[in-house]
C-alpha atoms as a PDB file:
ATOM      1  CA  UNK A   1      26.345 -42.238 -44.427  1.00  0.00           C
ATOM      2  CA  UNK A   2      27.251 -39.551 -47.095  1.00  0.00           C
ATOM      3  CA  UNK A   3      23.515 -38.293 -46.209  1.00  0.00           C
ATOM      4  CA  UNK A   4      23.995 -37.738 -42.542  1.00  0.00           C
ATOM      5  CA  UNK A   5      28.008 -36.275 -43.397  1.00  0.00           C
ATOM      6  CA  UNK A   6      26.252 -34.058 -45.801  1.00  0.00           C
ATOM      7  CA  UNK A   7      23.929 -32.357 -43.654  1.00  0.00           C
ATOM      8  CA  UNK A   8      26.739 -32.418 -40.667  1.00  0.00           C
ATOM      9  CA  UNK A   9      29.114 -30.181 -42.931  1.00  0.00           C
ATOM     10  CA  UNK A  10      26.121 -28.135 -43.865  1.00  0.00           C
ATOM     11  CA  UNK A  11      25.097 -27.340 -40.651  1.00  0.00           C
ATOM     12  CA  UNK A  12      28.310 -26.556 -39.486  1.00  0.00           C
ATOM     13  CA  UNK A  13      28.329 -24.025 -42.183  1.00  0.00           C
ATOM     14  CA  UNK A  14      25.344 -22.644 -41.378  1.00  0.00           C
ATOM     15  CA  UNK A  15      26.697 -22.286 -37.457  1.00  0.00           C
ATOM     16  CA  UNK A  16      29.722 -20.317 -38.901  1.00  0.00           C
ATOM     17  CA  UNK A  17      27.969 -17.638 -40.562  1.00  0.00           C
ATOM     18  CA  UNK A  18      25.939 -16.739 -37.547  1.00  0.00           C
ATOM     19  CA  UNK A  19      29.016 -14.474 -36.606  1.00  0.00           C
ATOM     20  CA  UNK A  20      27.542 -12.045 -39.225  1.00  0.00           C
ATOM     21  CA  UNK A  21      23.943 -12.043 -38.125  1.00  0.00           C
ATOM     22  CA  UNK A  22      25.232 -10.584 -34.495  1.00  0.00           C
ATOM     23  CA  UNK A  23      26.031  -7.318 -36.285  1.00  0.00           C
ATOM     24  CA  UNK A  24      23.102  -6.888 -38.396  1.00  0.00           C
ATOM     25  CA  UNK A  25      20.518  -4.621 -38.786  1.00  0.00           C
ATOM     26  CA  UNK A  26      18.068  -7.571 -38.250  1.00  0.00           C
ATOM     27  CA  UNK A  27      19.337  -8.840 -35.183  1.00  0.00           C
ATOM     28  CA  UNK A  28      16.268  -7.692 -32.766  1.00  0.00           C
ATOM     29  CA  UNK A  29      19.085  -7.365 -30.021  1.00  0.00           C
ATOM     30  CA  UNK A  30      20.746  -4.479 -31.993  1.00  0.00           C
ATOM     31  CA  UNK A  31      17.753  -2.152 -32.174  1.00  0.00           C
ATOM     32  CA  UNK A  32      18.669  -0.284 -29.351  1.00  0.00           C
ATOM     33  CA  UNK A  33      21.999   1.425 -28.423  1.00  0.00           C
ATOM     34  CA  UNK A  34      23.481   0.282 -25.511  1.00  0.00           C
ATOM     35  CA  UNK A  35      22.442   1.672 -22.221  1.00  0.00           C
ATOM     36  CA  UNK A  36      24.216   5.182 -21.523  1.00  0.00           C
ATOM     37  CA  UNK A  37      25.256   7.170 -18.487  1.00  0.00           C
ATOM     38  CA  UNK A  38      22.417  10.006 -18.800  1.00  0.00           C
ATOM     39  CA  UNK A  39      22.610  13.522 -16.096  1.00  0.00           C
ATOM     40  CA  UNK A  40      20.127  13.282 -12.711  1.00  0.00           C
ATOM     41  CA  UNK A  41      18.742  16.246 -11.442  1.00  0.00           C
ATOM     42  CA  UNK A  42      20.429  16.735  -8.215  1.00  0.00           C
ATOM     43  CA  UNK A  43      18.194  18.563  -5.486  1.00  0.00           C
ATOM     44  CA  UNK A  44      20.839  20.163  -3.956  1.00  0.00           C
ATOM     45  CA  UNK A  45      18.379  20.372  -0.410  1.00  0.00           C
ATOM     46  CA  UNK A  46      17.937  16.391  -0.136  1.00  0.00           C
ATOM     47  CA  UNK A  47      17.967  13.275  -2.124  1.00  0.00           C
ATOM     48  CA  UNK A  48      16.613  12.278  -5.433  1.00  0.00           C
ATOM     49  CA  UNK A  49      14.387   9.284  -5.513  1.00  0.00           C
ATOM     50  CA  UNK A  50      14.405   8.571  -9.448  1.00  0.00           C
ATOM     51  CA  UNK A  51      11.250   6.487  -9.114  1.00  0.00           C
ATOM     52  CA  UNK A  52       9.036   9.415  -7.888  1.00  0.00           C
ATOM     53  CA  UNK A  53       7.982  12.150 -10.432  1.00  0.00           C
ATOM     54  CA  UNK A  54       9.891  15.686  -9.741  1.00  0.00           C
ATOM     55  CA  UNK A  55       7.624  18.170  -7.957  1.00  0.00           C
ATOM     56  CA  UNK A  56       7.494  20.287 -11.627  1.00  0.00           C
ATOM     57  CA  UNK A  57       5.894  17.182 -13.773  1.00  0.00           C
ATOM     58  CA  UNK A  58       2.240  17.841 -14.792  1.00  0.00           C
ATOM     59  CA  UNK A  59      -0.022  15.015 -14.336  1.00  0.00           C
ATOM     60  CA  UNK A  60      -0.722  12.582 -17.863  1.00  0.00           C
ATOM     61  CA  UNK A  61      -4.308  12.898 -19.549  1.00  0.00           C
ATOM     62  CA  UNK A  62      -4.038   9.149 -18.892  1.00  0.00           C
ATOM     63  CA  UNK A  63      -3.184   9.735 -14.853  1.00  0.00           C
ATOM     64  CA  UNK A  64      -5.494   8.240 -12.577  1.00  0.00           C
ATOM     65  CA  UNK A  65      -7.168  11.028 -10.446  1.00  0.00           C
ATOM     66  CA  UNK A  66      -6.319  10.913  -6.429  1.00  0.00           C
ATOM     67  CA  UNK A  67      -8.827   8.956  -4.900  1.00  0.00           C
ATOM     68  CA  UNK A  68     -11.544  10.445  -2.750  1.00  0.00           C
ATOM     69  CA  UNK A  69     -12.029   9.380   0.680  1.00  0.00           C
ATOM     70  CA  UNK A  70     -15.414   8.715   1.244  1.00  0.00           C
ATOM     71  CA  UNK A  71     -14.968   7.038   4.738  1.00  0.00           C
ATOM     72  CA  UNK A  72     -16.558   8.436   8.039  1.00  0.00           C
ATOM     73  CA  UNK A  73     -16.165   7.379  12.070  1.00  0.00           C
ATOM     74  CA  UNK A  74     -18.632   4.866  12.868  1.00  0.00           C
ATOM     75  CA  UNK A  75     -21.104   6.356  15.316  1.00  0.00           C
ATOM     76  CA  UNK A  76     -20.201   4.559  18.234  1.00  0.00           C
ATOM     77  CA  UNK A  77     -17.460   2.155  19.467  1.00  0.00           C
ATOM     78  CA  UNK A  78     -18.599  -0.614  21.835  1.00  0.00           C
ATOM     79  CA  UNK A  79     -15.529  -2.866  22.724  1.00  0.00           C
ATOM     80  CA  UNK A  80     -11.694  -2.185  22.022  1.00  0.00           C
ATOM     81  CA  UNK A  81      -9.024  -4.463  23.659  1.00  0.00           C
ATOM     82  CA  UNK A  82      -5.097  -4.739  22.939  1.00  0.00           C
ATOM     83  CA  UNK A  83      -3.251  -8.087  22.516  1.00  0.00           C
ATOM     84  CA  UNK A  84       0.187  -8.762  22.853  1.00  0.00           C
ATOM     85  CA  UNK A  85       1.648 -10.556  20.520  1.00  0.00           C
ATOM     86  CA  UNK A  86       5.506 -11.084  19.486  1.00  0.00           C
ATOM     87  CA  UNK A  87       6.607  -8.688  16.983  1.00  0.00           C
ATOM     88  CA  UNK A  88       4.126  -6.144  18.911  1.00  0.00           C
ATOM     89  CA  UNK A  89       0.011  -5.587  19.181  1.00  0.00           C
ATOM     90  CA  UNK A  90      -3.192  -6.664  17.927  1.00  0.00           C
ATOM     91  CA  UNK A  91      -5.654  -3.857  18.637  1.00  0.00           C
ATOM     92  CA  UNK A  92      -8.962  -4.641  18.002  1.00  0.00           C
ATOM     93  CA  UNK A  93     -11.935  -2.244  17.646  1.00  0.00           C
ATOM     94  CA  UNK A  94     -15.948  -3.008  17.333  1.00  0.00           C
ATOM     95  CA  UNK A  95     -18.491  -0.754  16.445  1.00  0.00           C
ATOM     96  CA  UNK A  96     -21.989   0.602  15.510  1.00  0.00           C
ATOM     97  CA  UNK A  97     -22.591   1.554  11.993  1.00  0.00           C
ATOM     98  CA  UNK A  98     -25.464   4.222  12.125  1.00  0.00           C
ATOM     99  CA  UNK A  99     -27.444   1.964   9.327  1.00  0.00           C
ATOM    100  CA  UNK A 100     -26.904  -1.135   7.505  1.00  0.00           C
ATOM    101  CA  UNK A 101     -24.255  -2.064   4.626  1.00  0.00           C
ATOM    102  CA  UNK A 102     -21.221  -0.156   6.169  1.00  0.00           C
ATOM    103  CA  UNK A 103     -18.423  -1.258   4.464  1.00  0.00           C
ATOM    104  CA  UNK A 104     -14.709  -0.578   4.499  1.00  0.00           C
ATOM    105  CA  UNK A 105     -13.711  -0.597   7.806  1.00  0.00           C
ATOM    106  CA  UNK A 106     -10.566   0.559   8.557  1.00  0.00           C
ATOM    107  CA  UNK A 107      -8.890   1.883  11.992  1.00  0.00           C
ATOM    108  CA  UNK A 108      -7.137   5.118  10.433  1.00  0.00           C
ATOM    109  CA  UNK A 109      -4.133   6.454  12.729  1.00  0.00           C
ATOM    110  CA  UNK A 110      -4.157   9.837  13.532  1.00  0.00           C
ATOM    111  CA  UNK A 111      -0.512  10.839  13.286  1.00  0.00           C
ATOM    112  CA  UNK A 112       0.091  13.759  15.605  1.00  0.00           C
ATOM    113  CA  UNK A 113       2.963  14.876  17.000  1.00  0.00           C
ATOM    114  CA  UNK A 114       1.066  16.098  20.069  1.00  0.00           C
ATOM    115  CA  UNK A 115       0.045  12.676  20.803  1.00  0.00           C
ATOM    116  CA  UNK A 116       3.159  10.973  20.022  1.00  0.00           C
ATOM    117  CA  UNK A 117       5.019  13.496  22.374  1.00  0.00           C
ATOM    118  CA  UNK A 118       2.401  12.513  25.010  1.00  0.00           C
ATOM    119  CA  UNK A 119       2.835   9.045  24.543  1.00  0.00           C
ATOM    120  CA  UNK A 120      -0.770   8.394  22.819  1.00  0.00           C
ATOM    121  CA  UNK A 121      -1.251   6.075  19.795  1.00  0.00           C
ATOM    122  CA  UNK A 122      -4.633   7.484  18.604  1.00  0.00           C
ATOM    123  CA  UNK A 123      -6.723   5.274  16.015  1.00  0.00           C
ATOM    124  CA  UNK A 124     -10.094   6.630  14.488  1.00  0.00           C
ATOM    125  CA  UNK A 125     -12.883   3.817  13.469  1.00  0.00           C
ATOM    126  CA  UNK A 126     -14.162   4.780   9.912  1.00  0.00           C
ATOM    127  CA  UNK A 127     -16.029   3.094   7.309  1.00  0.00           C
ATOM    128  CA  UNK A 128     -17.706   3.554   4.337  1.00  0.00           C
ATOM    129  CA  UNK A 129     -21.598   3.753   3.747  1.00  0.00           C
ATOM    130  CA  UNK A 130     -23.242   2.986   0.588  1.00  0.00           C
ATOM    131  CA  UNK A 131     -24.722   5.548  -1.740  1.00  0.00           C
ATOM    132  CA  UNK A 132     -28.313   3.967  -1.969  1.00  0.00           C
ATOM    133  CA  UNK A 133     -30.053   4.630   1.417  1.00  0.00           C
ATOM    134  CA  UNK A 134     -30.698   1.263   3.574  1.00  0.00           C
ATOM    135  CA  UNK A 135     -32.719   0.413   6.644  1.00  0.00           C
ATOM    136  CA  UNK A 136     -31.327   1.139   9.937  1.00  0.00           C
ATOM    137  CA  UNK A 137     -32.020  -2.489  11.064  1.00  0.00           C
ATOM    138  CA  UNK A 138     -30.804  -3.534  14.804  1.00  0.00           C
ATOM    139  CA  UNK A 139     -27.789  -2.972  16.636  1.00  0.00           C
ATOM    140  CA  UNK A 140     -26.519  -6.764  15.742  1.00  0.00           C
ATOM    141  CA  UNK A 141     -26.939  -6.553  11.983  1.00  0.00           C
ATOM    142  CA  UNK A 142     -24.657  -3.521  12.510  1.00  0.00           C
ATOM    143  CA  UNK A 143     -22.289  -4.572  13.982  1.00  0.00           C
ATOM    144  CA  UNK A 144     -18.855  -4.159  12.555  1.00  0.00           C
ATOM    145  CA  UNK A 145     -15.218  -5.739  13.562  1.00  0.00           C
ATOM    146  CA  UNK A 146     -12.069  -4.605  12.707  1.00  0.00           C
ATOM    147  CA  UNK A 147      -8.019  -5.194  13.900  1.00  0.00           C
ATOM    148  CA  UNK A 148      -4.848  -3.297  12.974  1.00  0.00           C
ATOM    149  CA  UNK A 149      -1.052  -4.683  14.042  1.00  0.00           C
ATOM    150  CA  UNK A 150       0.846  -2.441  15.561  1.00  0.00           C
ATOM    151  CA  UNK A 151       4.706  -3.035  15.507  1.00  0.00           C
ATOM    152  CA  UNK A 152       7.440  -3.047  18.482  1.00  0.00           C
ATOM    153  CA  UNK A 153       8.901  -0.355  17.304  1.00  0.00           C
ATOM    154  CA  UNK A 154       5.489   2.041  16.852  1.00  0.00           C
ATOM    155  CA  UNK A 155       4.921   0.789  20.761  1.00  0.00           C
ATOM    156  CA  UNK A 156       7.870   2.154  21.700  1.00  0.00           C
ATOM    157  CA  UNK A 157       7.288   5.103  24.385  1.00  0.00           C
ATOM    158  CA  UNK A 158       3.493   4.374  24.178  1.00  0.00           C
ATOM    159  CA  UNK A 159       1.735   4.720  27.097  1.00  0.00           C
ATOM    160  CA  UNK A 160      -2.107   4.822  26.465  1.00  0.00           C
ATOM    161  CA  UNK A 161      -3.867   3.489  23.373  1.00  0.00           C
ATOM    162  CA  UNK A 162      -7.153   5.172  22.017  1.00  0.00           C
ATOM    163  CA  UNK A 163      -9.903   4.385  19.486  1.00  0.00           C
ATOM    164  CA  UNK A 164     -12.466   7.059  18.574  1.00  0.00           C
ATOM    165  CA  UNK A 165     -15.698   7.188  17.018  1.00  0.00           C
ATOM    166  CA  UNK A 166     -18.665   9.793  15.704  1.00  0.00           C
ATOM    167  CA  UNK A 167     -19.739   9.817  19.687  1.00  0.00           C
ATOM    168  CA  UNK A 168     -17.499   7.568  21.834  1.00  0.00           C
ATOM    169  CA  UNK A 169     -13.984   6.917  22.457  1.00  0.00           C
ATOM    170  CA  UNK A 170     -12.511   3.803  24.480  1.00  0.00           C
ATOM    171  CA  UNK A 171      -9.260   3.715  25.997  1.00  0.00           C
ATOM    172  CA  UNK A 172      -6.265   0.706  26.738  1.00  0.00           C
ATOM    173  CA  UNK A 173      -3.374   1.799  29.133  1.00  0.00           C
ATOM    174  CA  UNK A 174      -0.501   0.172  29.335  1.00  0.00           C
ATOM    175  CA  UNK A 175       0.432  -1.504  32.474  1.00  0.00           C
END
C-alpha cells in the first residue's frame, strides 16, 4: 500500500510540473512562431489564386520541364457513334494506327470558338507511336478503341458532333 501511494503522489508531481515544459525551449510545438497575417500581392486587373506561381517567378533548377506532346491523329477513323447516357454522352471513336504498337490514345478536343459558335463539338483521334520502328502488320492488329464523356452541360447548344483523323473525319448529328 505505501508502494502504490508512493508512486501515486509521485506521479502526480510529475503531472504538475508539465505546466513548465509548455513554455520551453524544448517543447517541439514552440519552434515556430505562431502563424501571422503576411501582405498578398493584389493584381489589381483580376484575382489572385495563391496556389499558382505569379507570372514573374523563374522556374526551380529542380522544376520538372513541360512535357512534350509526342501524340499524332491516327491515319484513319473507321466507326464513331454517340451514346446517351444520364449526366450526358459517351462518344466513342475507332481507328487505324498507320503501324503497330500505337499507344496513348486519346480523343483531344479542339476548343474553338468558331465551332462552338456553330454549334460543333470537334474531337481529334491521336495517339502515340513508339520510337523503335515496328511492322505495319494488318488492319486488325491495328486497330485501336477509344471513348471520352461528354457532360450535359458541354452538350448544351450542340448540334453536330465530329471526330477527325490524319485522312478521315466521321460525323454524329443530333436529332
Amino acid at each position: 500500500m505505501r508502494v502504490s501511494l508512493t508512486f501515486l503522489l509521485i506521479g502526480s508531481l510529475t503531472l504538475g510540473a508539465c505546466s513548465s515544459w509548455r513554455d520551453s525551449r524544448v517543447n517541439p510545438s514552440n519552434w515556430f512562431n505562431r502563424s501571422e497575417p503576411a501582405a498578398v500581392n493584389v493584381d489589381t486587373e483580376g484575382t489572385v489564386n495563391p496556389l499558382l506561381p505569379s507570372e514573374g517567378t523563374s522556374e526551380g533548377i529542380f522544376s520538372p520541364s513541360e512535357p512534350v506532346d509526342g501524340s499524332v491523329p491516327i491515319t484513319k477513323l473507321t466507326a464513331m457513334r454517340v451514346e446517351k447516357t444520364n449526366a450526358g454522352a459517351i462518344i466513342y471513336a475507332t481507328g487505324v494506327a498507320q503501324r503497330q504498337g500505337a499507344f496513348d490514345a486519346v480523343l483531344r478536343r479542339n476548343r474553338s470558338e468558331e465551332n462552338t459558335k456553330n454549334g460543333v463539338l470537334s474531337y481529334t483521334f491521336r495517339v502515340v507511336y513508339p520510337e523503335d520502328a515496328t511492322p505495319q502488320g494488318d488492319e486488325a492488329s491495328r486497330t485501336i478503341h477509344d471513348a471520352v464523356t461528354v457532360t450535359n452541360e458541354t452538350l448544351e447548344g450542340i448540334r453536330l458532333i465530329r471526330v477527325t483523323s490524319e485522312r478521315n473525319a466521321l460525323e454524329s448529328r443530333r436529332r
